[in-house]
C-alpha atoms as a PDB file:
ATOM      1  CA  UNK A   1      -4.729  78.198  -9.534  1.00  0.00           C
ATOM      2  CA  UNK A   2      -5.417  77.633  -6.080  1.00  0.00           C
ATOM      3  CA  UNK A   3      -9.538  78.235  -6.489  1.00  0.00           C
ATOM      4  CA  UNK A   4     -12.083  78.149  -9.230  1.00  0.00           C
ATOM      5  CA  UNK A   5     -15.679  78.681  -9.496  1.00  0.00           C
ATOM      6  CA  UNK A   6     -18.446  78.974 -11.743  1.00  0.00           C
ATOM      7  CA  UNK A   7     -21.144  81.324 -10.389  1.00  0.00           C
ATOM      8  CA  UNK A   8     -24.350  83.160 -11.374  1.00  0.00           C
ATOM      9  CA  UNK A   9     -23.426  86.615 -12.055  1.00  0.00           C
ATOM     10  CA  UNK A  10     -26.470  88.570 -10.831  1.00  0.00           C
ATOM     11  CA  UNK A  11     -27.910  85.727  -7.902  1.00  0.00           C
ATOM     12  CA  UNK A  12     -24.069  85.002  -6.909  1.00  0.00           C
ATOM     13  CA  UNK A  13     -25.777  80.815  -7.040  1.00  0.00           C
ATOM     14  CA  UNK A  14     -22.885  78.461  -7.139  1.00  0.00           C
ATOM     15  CA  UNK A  15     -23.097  76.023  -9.818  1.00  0.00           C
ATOM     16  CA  UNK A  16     -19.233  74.374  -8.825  1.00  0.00           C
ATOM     17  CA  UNK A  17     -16.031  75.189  -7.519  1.00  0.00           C
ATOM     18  CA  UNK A  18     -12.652  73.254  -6.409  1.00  0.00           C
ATOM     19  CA  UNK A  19      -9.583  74.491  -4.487  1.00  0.00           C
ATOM     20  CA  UNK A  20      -9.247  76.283  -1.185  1.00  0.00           C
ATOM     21  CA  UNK A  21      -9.458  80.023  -2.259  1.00  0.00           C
ATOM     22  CA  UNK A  22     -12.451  80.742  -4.037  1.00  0.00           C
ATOM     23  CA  UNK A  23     -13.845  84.380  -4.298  1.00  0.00           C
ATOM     24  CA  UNK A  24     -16.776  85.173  -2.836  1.00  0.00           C
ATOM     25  CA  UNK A  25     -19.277  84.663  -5.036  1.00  0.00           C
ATOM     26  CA  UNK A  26     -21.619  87.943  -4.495  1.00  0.00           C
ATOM     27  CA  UNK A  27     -18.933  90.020  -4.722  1.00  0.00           C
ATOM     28  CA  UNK A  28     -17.614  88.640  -7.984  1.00  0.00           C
ATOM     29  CA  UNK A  29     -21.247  89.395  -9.197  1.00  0.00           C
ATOM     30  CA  UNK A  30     -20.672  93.116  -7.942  1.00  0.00           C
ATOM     31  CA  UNK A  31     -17.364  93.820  -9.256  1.00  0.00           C
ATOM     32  CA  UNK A  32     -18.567  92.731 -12.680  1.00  0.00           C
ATOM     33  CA  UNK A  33     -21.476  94.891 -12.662  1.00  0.00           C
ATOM     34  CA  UNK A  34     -20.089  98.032 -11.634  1.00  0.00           C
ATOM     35  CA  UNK A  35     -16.738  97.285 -14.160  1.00  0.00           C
ATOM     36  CA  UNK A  36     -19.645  96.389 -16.768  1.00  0.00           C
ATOM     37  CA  UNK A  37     -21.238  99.866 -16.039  1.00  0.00           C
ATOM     38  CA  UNK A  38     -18.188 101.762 -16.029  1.00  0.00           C
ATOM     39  CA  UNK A  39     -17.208 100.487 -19.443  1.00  0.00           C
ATOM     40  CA  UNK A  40     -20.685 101.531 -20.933  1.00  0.00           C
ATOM     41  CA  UNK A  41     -20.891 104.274 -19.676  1.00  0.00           C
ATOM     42  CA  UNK A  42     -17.360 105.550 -21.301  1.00  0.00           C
ATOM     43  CA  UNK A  43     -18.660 104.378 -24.588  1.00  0.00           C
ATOM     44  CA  UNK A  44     -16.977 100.707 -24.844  1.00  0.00           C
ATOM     45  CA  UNK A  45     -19.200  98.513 -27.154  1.00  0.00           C
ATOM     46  CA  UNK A  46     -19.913  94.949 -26.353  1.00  0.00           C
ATOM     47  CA  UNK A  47     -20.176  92.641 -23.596  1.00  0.00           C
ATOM     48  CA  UNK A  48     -17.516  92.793 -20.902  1.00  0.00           C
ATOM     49  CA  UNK A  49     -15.103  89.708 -21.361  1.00  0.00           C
ATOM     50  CA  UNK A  50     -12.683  89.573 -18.625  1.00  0.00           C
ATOM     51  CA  UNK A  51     -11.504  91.337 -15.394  1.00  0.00           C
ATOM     52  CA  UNK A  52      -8.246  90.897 -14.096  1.00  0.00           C
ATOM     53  CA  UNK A  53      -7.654  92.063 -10.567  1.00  0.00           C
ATOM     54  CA  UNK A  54      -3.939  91.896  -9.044  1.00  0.00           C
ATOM     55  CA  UNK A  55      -2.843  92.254  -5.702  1.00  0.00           C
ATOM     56  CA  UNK A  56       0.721  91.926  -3.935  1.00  0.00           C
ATOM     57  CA  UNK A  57       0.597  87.693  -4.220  1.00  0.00           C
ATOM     58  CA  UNK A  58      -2.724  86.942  -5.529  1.00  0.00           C
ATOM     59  CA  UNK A  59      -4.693  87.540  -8.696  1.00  0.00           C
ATOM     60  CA  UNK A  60      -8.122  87.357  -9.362  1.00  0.00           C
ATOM     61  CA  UNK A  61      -9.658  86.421 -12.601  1.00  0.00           C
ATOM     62  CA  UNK A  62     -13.148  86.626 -13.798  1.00  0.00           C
ATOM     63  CA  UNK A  63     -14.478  85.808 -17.178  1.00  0.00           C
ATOM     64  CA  UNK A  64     -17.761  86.072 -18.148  1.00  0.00           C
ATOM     65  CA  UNK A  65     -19.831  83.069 -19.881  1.00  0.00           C
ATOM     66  CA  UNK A  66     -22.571  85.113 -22.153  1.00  0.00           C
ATOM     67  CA  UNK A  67     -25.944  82.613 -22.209  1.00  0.00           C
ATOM     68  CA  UNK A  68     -29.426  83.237 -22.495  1.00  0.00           C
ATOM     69  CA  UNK A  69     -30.903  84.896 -19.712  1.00  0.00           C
ATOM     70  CA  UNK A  70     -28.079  86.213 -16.590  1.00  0.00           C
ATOM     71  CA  UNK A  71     -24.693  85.408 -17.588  1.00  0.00           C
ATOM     72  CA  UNK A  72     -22.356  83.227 -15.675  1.00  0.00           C
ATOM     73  CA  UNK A  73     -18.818  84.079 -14.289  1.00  0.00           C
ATOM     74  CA  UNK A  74     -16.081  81.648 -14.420  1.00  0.00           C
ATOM     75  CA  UNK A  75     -13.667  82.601 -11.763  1.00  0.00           C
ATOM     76  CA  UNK A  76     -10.038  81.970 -10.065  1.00  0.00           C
ATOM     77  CA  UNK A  77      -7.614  82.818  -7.817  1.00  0.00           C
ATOM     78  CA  UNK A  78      -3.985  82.849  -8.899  1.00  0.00           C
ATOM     79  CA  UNK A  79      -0.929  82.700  -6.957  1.00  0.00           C
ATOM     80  CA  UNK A  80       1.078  86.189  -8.491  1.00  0.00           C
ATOM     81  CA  UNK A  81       4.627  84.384  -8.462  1.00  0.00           C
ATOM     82  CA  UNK A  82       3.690  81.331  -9.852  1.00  0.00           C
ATOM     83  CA  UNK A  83       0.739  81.453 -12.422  1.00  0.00           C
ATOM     84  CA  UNK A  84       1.258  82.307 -16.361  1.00  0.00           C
ATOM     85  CA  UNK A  85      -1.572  84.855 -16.465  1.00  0.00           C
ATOM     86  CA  UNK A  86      -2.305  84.432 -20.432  1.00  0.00           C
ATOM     87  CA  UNK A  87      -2.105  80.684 -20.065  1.00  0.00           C
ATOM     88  CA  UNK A  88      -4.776  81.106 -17.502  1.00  0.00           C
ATOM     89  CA  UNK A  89      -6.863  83.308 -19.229  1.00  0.00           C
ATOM     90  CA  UNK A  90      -6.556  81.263 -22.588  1.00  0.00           C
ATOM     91  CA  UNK A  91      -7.725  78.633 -20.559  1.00  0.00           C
ATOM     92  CA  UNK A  92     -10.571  80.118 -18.954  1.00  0.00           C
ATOM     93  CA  UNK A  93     -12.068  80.855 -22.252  1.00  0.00           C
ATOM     94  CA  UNK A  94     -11.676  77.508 -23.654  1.00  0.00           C
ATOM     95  CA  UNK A  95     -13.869  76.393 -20.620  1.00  0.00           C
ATOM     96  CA  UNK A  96     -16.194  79.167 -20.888  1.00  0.00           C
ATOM     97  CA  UNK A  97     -16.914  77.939 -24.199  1.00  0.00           C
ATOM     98  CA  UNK A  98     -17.541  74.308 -22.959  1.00  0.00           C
ATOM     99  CA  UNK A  99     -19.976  75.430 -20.419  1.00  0.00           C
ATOM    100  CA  UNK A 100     -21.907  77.494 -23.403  1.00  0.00           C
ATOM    101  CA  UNK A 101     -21.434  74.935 -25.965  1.00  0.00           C
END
């Protein structure tokens, strides 16, 4: 992972975030929304868990933190060649759980 952060999905507020290639923080909050949208509107059922975005050497990763009130996102960027994308999305749930728990 070369950036993380843990954001406010409809304010795009920073609540923390390490490394030197974190998303923007706005646009996480749009990307979620309109992926959210899309999904209801085709029927899906349930909150949206996870996006997965991949591009030629980087991947970004959101998953969603369901609370009370606005959820939060938990984000990172991935280097494509050298990250075990399950690994990192097993992970990111296990700390999206601490933050709720």
């Amino acid at each position: 992972m070369t950036g993380v952060m843990l954001i406010d999905s409809v304010t795009g507020l920073t609540y923390g975030g390490a490394g030197t290639n974190a998303p923007d923080p706005v646009e996480c909050g749009r990307i979620t929304a309109v992926v959210g949208n899309g999904l209801n509107a085709a029927g899906a059922q349930g909150e949206l868990e996870s996006i997965v975005i991949t591009g030629s050497d980087r991947q970004l990763v959101i998953a969603t933190v369901p609370r009370q009130g606005d959820p939060l996102l938990l984000t990172a960027v991935l280097e494509r060649g050298r990250a075990n994308l399950a690994l990192v999305l097993r992970r990111l749930n296990n700390y999206a759980a601490e933050v709720t728990g």
